[in-house]
N, C-alpha and C. Protein backbone atom coordinates (compact mmCIF):
# COMPACT_ATOMS: atom_id res chain seq x y z
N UNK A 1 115.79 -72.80 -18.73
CA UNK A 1 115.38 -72.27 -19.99
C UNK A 1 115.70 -70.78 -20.04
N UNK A 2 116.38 -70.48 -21.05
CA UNK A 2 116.83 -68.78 -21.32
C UNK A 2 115.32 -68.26 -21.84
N UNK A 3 115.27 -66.78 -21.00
CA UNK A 3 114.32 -66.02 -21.62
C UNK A 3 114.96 -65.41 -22.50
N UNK A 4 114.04 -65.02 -23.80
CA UNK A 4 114.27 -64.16 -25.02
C UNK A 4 113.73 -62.91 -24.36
N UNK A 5 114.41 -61.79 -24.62
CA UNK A 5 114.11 -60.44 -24.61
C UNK A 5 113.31 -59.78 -25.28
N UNK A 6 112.34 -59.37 -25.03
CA UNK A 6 111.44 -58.63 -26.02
C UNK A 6 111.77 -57.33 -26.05
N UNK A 7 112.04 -56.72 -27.43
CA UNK A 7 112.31 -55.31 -27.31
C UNK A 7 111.60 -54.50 -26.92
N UNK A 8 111.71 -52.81 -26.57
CA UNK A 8 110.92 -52.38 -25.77
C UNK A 8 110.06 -51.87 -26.66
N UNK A 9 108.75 -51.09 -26.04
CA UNK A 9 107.51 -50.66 -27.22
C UNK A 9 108.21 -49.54 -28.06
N UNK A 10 108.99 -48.64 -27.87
CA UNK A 10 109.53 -47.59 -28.55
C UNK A 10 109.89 -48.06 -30.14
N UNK A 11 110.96 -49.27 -29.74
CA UNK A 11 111.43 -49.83 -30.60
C UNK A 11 110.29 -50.50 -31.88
N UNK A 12 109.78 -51.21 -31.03
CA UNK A 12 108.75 -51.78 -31.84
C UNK A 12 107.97 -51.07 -32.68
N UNK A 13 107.13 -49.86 -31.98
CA UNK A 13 106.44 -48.66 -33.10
C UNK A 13 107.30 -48.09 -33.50
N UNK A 14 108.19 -47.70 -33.62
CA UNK A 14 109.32 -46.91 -34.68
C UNK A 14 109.55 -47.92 -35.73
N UNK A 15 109.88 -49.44 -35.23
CA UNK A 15 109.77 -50.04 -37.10
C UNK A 15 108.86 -49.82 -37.78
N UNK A 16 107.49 -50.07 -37.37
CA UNK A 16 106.28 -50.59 -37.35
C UNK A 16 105.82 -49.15 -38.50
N UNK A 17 106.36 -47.45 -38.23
CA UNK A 17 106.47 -46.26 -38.81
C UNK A 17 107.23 -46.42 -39.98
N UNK A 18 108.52 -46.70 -39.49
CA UNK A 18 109.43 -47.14 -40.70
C UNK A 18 109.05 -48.07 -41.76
N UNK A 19 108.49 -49.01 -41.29
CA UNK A 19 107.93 -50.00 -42.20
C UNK A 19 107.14 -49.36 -43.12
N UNK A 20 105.84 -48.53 -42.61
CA UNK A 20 104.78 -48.40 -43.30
C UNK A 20 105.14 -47.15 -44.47
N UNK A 21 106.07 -46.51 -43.62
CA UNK A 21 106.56 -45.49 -45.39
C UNK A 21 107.55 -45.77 -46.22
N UNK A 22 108.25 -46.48 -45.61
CA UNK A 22 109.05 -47.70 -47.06
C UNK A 22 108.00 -47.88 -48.06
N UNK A 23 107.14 -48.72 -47.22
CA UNK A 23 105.64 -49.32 -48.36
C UNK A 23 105.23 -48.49 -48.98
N UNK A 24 104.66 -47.07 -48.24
CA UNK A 24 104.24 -46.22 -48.79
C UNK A 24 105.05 -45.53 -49.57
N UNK A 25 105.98 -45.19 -49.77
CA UNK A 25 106.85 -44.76 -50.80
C UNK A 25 106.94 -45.50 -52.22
N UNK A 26 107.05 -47.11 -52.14
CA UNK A 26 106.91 -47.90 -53.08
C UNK A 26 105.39 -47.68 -53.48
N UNK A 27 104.76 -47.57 -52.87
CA UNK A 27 103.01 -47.99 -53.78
C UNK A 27 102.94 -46.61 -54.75
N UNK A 28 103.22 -45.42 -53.97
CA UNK A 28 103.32 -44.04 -54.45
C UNK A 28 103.84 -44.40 -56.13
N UNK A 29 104.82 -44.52 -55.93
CA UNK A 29 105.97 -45.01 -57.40
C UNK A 29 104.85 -45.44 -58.15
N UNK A 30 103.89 -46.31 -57.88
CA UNK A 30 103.07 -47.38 -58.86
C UNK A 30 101.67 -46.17 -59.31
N UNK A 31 101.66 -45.09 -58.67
CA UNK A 31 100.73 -44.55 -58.85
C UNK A 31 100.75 -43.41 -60.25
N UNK A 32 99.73 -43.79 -61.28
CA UNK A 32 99.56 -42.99 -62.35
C UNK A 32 99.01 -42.06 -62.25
N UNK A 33 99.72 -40.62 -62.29
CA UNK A 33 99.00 -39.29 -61.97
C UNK A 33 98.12 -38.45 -63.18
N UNK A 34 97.29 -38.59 -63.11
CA UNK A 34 96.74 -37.55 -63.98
C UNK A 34 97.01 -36.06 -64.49
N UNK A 35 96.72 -36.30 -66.38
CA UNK A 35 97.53 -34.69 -66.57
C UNK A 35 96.58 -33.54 -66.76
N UNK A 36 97.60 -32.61 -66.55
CA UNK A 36 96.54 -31.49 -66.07
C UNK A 36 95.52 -31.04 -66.93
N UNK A 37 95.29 -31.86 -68.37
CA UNK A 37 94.41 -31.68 -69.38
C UNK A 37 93.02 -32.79 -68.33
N UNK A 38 93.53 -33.58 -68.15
CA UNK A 38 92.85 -34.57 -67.59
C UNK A 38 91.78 -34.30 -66.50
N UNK A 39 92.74 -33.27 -65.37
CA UNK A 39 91.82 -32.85 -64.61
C UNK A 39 91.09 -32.04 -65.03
N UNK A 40 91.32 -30.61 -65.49
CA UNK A 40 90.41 -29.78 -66.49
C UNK A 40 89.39 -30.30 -66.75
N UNK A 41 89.35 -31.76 -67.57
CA UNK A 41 88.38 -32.21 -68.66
C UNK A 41 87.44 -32.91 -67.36
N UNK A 42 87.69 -33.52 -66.58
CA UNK A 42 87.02 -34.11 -65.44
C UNK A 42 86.27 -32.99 -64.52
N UNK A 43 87.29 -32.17 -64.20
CA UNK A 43 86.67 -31.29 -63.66
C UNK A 43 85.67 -30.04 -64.10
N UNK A 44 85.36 -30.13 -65.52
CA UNK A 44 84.31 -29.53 -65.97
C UNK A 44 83.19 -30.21 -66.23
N UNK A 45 83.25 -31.34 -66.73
CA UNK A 45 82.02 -32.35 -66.35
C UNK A 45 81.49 -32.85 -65.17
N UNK A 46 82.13 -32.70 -64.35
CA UNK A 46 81.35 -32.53 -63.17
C UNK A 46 80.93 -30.76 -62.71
N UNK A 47 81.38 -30.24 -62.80
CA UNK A 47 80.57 -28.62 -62.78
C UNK A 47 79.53 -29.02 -63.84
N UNK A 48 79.44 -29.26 -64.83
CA UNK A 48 78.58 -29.33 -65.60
C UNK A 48 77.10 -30.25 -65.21
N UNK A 49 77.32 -31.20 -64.35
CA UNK A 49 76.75 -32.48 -63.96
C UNK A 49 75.84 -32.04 -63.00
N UNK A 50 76.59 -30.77 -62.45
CA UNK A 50 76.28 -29.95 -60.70
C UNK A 50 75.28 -29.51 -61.30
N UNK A 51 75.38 -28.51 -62.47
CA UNK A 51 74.33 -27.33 -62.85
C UNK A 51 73.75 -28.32 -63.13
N UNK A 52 73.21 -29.59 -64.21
CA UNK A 52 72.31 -29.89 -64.53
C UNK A 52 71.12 -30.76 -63.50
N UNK A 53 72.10 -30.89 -62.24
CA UNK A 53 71.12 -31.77 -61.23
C UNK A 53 70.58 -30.42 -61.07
N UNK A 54 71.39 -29.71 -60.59
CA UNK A 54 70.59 -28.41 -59.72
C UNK A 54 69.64 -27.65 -60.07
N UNK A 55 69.30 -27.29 -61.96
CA UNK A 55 68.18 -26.97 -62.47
C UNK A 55 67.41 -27.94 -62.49
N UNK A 56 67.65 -29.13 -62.59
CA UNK A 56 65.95 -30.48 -62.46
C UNK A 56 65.83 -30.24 -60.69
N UNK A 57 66.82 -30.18 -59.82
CA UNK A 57 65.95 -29.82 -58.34
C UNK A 57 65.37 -28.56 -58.36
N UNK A 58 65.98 -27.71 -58.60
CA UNK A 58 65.24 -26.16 -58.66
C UNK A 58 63.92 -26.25 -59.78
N UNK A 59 63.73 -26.92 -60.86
CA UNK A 59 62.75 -27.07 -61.56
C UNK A 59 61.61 -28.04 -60.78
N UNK A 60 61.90 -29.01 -60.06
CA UNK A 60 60.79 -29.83 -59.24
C UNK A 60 60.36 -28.96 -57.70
N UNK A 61 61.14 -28.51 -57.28
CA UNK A 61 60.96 -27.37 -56.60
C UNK A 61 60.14 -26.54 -56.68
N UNK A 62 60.10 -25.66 -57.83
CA UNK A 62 59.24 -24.40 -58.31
C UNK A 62 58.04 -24.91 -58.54
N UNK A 63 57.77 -26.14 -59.34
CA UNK A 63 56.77 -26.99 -59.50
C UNK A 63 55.84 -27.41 -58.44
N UNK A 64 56.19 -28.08 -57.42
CA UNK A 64 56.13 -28.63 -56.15
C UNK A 64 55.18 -27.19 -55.16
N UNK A 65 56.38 -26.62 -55.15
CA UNK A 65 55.88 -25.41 -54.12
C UNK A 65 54.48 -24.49 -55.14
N UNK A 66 54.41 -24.62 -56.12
CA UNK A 66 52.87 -23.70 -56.87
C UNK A 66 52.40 -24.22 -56.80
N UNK A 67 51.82 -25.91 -56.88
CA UNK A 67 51.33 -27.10 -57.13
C UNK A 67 50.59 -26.82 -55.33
N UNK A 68 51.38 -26.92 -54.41
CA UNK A 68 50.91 -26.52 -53.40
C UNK A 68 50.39 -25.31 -52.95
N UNK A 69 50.67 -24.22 -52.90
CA UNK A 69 50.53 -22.60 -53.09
C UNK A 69 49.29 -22.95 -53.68
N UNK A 70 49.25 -23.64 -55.09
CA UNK A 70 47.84 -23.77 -55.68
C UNK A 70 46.52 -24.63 -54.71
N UNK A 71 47.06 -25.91 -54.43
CA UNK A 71 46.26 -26.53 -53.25
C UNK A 71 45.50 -25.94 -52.23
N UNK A 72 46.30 -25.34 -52.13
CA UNK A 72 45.81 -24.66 -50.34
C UNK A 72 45.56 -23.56 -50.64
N UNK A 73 45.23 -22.62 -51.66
CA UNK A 73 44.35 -21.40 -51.84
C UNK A 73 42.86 -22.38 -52.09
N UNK A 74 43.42 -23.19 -53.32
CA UNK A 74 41.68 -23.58 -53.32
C UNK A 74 41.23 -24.33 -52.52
N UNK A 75 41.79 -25.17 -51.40
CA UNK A 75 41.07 -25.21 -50.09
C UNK A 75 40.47 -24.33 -49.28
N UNK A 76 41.57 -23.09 -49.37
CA UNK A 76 41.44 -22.39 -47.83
C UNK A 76 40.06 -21.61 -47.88
């Protein structure tokens, strides 16, 4: 019975590289990029999204900490 040769590992991970950015080159192609109005508009609603969490935490915060401050004077 003839043995088949297996190529060596070099060979093998260098397709295996080659392969995967062929692919990746093709999927790229399929990809719809956003225009720069697009990001703008995205990216100010989320700044916008930021400030409004961050004043309801800073507002439960300020709340929270007097609420306590208040507690513990009229305990102490």
């Amino acid at each position: 019975m003839a043995e088949v040769k297996k190529e060596n590992w070099f060979k093998r991970t260098w397709g295996r590289v080659c392969k995967y950015f062929r692919e990746l080159k093709s999927e790229l192609k399929k990809v719809v990029w956003s225009t720069p109005q697009q990001v703008l508009k995205n990216t100010l609603i989320v700044v916008a999204c930021v400030l409004v969490v961050g004043v309801f935490i800073w507002a439960f915060d300020f709340a929270a900490q007097f609420l306590i401050t208040t507690l513990i004077n009229a305990f102490h």
